[in-house]
PDB file of N, CA and C in Angstrom:
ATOM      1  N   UNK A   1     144.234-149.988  52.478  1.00  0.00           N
ATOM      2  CA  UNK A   1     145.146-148.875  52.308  1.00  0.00           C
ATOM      3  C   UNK A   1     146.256-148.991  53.343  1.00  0.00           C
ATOM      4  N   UNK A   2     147.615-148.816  52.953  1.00  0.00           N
ATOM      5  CA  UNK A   2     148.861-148.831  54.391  1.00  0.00           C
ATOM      6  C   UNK A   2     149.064-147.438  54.370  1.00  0.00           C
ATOM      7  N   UNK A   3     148.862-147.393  55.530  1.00  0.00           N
ATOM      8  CA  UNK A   3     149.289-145.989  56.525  1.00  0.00           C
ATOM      9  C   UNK A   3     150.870-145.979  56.480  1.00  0.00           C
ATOM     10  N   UNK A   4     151.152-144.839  56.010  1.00  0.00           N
ATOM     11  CA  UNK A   4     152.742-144.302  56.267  1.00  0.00           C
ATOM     12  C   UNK A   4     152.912-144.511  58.090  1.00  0.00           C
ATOM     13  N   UNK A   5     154.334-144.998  58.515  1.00  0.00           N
ATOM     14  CA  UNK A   5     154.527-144.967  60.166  1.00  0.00           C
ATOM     15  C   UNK A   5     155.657-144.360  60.010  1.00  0.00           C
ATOM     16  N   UNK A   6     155.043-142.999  61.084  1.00  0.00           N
ATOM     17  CA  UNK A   6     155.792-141.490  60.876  1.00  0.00           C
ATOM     18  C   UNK A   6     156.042-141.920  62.515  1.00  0.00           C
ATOM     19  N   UNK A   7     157.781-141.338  62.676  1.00  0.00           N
ATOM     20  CA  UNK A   7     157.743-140.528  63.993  1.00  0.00           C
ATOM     21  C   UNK A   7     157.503-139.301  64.189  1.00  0.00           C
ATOM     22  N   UNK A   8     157.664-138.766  65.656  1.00  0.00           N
ATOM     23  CA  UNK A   8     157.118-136.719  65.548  1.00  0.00           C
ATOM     24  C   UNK A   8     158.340-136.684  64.819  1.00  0.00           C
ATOM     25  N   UNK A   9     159.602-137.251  64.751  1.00  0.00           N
ATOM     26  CA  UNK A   9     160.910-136.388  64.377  1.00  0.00           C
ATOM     27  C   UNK A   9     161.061-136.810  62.481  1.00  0.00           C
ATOM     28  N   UNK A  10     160.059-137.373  62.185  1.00  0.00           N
ATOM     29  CA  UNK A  10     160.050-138.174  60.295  1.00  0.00           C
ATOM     30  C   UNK A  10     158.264-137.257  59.869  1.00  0.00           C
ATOM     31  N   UNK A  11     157.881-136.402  60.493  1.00  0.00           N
ATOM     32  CA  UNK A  11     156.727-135.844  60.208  1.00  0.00           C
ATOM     33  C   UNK A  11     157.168-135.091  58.755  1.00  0.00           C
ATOM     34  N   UNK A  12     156.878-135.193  57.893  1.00  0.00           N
ATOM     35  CA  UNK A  12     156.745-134.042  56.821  1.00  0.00           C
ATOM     36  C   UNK A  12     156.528-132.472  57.033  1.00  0.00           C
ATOM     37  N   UNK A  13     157.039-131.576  56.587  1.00  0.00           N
ATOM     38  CA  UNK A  13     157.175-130.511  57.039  1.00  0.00           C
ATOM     39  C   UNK A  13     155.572-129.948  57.678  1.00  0.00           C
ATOM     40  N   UNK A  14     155.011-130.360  56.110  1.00  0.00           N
ATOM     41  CA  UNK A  14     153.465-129.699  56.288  1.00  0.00           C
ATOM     42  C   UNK A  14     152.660-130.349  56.901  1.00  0.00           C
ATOM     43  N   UNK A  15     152.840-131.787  57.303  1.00  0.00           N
ATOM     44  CA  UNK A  15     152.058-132.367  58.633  1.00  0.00           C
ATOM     45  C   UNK A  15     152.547-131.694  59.855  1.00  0.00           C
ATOM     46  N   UNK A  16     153.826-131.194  60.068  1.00  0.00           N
ATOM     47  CA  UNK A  16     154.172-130.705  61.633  1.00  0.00           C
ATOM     48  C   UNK A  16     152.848-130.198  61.964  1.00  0.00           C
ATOM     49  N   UNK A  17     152.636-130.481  63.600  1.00  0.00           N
ATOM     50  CA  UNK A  17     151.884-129.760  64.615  1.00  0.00           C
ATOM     51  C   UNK A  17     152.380-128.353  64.605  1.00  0.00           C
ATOM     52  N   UNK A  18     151.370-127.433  64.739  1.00  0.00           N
ATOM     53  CA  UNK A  18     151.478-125.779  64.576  1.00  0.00           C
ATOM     54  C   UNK A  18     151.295-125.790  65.501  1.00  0.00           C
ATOM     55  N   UNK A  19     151.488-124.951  66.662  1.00  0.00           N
ATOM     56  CA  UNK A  19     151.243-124.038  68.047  1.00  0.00           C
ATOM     57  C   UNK A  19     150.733-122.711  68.201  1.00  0.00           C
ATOM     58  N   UNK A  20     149.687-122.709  68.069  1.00  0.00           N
ATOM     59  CA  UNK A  20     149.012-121.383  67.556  1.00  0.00           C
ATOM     60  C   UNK A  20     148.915-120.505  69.339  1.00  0.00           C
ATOM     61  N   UNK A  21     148.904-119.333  69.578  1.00  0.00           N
ATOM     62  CA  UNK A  21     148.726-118.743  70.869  1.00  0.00           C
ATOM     63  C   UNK A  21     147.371-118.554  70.615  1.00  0.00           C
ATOM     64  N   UNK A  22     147.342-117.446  69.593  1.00  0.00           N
ATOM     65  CA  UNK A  22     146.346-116.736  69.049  1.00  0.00           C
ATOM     66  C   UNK A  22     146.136-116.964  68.163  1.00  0.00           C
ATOM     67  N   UNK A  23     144.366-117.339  67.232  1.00  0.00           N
ATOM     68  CA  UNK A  23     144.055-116.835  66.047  1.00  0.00           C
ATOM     69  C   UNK A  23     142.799-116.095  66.087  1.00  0.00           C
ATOM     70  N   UNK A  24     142.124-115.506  64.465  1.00  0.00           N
ATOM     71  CA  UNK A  24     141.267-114.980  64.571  1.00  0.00           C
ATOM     72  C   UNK A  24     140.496-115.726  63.879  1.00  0.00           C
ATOM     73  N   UNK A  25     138.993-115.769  63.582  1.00  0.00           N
ATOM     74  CA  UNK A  25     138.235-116.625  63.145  1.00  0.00           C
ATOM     75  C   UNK A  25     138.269-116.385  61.861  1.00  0.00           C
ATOM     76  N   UNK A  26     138.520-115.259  61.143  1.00  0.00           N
ATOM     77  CA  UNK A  26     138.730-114.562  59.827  1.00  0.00           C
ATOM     78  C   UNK A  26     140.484-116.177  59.552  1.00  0.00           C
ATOM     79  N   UNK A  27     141.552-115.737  60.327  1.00  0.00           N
ATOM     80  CA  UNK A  27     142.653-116.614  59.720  1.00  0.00           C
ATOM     81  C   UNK A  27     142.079-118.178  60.120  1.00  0.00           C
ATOM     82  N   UNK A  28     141.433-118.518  60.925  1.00  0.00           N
ATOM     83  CA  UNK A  28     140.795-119.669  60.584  1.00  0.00           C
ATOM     84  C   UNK A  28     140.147-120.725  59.381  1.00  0.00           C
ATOM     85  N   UNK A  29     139.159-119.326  59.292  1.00  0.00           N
ATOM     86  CA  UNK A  29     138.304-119.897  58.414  1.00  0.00           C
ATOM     87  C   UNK A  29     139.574-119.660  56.844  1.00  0.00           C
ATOM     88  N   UNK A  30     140.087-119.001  56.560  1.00  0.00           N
ATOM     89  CA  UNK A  30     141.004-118.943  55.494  1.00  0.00           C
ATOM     90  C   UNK A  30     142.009-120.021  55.832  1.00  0.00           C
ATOM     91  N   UNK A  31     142.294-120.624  56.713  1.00  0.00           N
ATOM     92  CA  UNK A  31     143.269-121.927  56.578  1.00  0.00           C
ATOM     93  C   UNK A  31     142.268-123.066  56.471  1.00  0.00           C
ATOM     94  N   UNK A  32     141.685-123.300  56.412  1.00  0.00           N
ATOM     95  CA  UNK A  32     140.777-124.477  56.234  1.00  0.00           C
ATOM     96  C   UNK A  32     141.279-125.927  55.363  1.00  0.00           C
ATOM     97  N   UNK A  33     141.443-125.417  54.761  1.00  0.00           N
ATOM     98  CA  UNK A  33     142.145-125.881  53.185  1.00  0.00           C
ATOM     99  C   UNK A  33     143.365-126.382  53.547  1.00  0.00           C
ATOM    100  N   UNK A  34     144.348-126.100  54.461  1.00  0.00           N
ATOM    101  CA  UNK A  34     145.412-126.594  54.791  1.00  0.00           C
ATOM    102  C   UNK A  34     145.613-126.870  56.309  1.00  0.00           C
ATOM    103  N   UNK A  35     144.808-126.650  57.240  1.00  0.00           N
ATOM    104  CA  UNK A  35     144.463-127.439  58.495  1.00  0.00           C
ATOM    105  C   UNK A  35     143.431-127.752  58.660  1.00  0.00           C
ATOM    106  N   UNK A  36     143.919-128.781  59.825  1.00  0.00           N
ATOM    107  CA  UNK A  36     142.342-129.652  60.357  1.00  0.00           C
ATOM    108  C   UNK A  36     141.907-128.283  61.475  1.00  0.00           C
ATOM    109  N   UNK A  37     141.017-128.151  61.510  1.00  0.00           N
ATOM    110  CA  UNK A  37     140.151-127.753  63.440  1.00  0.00           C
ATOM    111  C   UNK A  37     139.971-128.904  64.181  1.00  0.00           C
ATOM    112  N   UNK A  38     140.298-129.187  65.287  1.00  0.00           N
ATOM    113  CA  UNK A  38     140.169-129.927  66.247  1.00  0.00           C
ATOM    114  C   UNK A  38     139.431-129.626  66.971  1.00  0.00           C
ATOM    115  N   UNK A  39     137.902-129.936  67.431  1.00  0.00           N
ATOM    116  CA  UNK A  39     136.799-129.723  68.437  1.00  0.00           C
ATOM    117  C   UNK A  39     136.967-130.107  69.971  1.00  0.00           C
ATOM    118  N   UNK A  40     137.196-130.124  70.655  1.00  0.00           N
ATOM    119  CA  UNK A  40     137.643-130.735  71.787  1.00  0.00           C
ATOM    120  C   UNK A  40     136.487-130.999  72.827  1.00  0.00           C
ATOM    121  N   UNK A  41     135.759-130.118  72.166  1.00  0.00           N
ATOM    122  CA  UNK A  41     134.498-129.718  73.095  1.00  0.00           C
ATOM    123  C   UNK A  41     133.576-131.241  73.349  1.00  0.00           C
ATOM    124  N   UNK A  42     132.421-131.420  74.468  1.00  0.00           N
ATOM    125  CA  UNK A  42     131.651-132.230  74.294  1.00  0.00           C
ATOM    126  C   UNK A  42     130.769-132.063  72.961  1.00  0.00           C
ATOM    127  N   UNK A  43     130.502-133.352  72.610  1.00  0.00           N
ATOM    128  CA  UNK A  43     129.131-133.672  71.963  1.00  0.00           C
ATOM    129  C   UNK A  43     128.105-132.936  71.724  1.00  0.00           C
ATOM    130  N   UNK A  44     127.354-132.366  72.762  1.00  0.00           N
ATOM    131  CA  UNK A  44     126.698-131.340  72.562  1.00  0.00           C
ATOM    132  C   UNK A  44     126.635-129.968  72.766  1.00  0.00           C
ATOM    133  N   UNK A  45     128.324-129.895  73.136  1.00  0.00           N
ATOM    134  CA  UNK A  45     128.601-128.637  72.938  1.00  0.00           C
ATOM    135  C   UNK A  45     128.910-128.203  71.199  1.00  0.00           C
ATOM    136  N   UNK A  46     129.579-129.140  70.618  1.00  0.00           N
ATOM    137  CA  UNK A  46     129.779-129.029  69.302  1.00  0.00           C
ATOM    138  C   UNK A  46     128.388-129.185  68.229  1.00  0.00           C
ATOM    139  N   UNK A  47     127.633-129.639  68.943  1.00  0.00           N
ATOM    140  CA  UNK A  47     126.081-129.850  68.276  1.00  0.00           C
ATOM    141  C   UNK A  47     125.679-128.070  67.907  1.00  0.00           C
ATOM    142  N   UNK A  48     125.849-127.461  69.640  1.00  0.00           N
ATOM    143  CA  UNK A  48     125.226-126.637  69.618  1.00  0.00           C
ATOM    144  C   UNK A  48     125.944-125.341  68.824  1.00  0.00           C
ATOM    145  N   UNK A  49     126.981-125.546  68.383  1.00  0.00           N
ATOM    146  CA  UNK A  49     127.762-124.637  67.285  1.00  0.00           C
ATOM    147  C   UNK A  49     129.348-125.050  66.969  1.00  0.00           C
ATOM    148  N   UNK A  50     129.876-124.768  66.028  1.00  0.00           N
ATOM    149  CA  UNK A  50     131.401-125.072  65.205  1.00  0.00           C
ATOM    150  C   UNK A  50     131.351-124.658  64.259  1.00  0.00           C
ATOM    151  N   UNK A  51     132.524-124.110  63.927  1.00  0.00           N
ATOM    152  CA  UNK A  51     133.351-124.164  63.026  1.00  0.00           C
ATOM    153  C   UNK A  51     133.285-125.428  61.593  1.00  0.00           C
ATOM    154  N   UNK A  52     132.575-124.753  60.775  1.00  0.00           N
ATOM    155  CA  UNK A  52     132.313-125.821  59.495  1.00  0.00           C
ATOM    156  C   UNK A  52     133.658-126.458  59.003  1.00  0.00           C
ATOM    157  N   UNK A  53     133.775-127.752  59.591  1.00  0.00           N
ATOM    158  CA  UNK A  53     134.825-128.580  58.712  1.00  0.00           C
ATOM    159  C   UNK A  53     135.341-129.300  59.907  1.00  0.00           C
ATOM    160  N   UNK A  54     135.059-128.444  60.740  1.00  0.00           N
ATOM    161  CA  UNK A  54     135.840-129.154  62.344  1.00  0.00           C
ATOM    162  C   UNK A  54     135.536-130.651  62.587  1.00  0.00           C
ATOM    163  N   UNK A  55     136.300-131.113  63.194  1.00  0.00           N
ATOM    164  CA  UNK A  55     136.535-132.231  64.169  1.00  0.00           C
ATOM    165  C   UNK A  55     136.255-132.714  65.076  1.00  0.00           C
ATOM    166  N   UNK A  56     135.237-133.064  65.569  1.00  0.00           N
ATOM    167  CA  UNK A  56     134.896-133.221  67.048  1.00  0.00           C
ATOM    168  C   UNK A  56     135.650-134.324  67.722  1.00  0.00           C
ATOM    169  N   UNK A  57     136.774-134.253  68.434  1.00  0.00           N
ATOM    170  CA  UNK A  57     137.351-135.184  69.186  1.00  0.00           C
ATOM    171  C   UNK A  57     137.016-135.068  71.026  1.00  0.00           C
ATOM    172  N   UNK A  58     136.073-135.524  71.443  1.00  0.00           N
ATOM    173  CA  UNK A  58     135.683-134.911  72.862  1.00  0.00           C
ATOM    174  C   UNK A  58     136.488-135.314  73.626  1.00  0.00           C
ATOM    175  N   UNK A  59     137.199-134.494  74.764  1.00  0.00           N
ATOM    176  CA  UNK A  59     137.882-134.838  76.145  1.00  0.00           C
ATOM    177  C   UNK A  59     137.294-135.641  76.593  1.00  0.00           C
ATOM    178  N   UNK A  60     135.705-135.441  76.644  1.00  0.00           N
ATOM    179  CA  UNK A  60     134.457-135.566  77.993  1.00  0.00           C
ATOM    180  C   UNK A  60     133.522-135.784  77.090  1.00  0.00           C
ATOM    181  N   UNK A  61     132.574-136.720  77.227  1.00  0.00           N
ATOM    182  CA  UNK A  61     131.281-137.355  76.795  1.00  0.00           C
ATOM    183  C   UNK A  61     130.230-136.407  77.419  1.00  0.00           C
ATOM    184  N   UNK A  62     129.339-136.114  77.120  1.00  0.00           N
ATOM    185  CA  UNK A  62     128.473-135.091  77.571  1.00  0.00           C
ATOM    186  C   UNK A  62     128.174-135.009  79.359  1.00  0.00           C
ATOM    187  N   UNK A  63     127.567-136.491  79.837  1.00  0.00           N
ATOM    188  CA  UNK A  63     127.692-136.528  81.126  1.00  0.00           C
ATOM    189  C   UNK A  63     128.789-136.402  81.895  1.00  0.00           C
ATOM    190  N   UNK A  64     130.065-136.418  81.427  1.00  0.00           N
ATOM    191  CA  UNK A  64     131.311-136.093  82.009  1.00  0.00           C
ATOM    192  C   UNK A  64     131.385-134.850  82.326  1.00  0.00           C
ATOM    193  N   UNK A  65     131.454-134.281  80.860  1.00  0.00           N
ATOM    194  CA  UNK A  65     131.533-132.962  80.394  1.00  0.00           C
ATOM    195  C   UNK A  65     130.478-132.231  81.733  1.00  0.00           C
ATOM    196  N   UNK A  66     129.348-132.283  81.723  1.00  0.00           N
ATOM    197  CA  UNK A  66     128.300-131.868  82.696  1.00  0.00           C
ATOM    198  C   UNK A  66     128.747-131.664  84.428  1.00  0.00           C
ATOM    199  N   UNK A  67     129.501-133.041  84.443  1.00  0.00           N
ATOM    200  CA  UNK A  67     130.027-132.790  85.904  1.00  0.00           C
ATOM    201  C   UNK A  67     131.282-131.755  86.529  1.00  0.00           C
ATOM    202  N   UNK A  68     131.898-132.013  85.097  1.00  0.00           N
ATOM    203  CA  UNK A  68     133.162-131.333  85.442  1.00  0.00           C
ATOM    204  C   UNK A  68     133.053-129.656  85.412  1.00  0.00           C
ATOM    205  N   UNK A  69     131.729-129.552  84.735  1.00  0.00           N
ATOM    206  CA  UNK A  69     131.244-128.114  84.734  1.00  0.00           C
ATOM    207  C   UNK A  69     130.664-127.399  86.537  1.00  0.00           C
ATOM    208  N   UNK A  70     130.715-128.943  87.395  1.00  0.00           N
ATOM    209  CA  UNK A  70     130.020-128.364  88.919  1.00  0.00           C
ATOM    210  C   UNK A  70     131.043-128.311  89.685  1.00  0.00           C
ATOM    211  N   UNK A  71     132.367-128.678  89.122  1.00  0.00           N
ATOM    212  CA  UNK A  71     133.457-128.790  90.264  1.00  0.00           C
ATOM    213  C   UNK A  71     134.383-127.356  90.281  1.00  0.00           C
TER     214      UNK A  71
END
């Protein structure tokens, strides 16, 4: 399959990045269908609950994640 090569400034309207401040889990779960969720969380933080459909992309690998929780 070839991947389209987009710049940020050739993004399609409806791919643009959104900047959300605030949402509620109610407008969440109703955009589903037209955004991704991005998980950011560790591994087993996302184990231990999410958002159905989400993404888990981790900052921090669990033992990371763990340390950075003592500093």
């Amino acid at each position: 399959m070839k991947r389209a090569r987009w710049s940020r400034s050739t993004l399609p309207a409806q791919c643009s990045p959104k900047m959300l401040s605030y949402v509620t889990f109610d407008e969440i779960e109703s955009s589903l269908d037209r955004y991704t969720v991005v998980d950011v969380r560790s591994p087993k933080e996302y184990a231990d609950s999410t958002i159905v459909g989400a993404v888990n992309i981790p900052l921090f690998p669990d033992a990371e994640r763990a340390h950075v929780g003592t500093l």
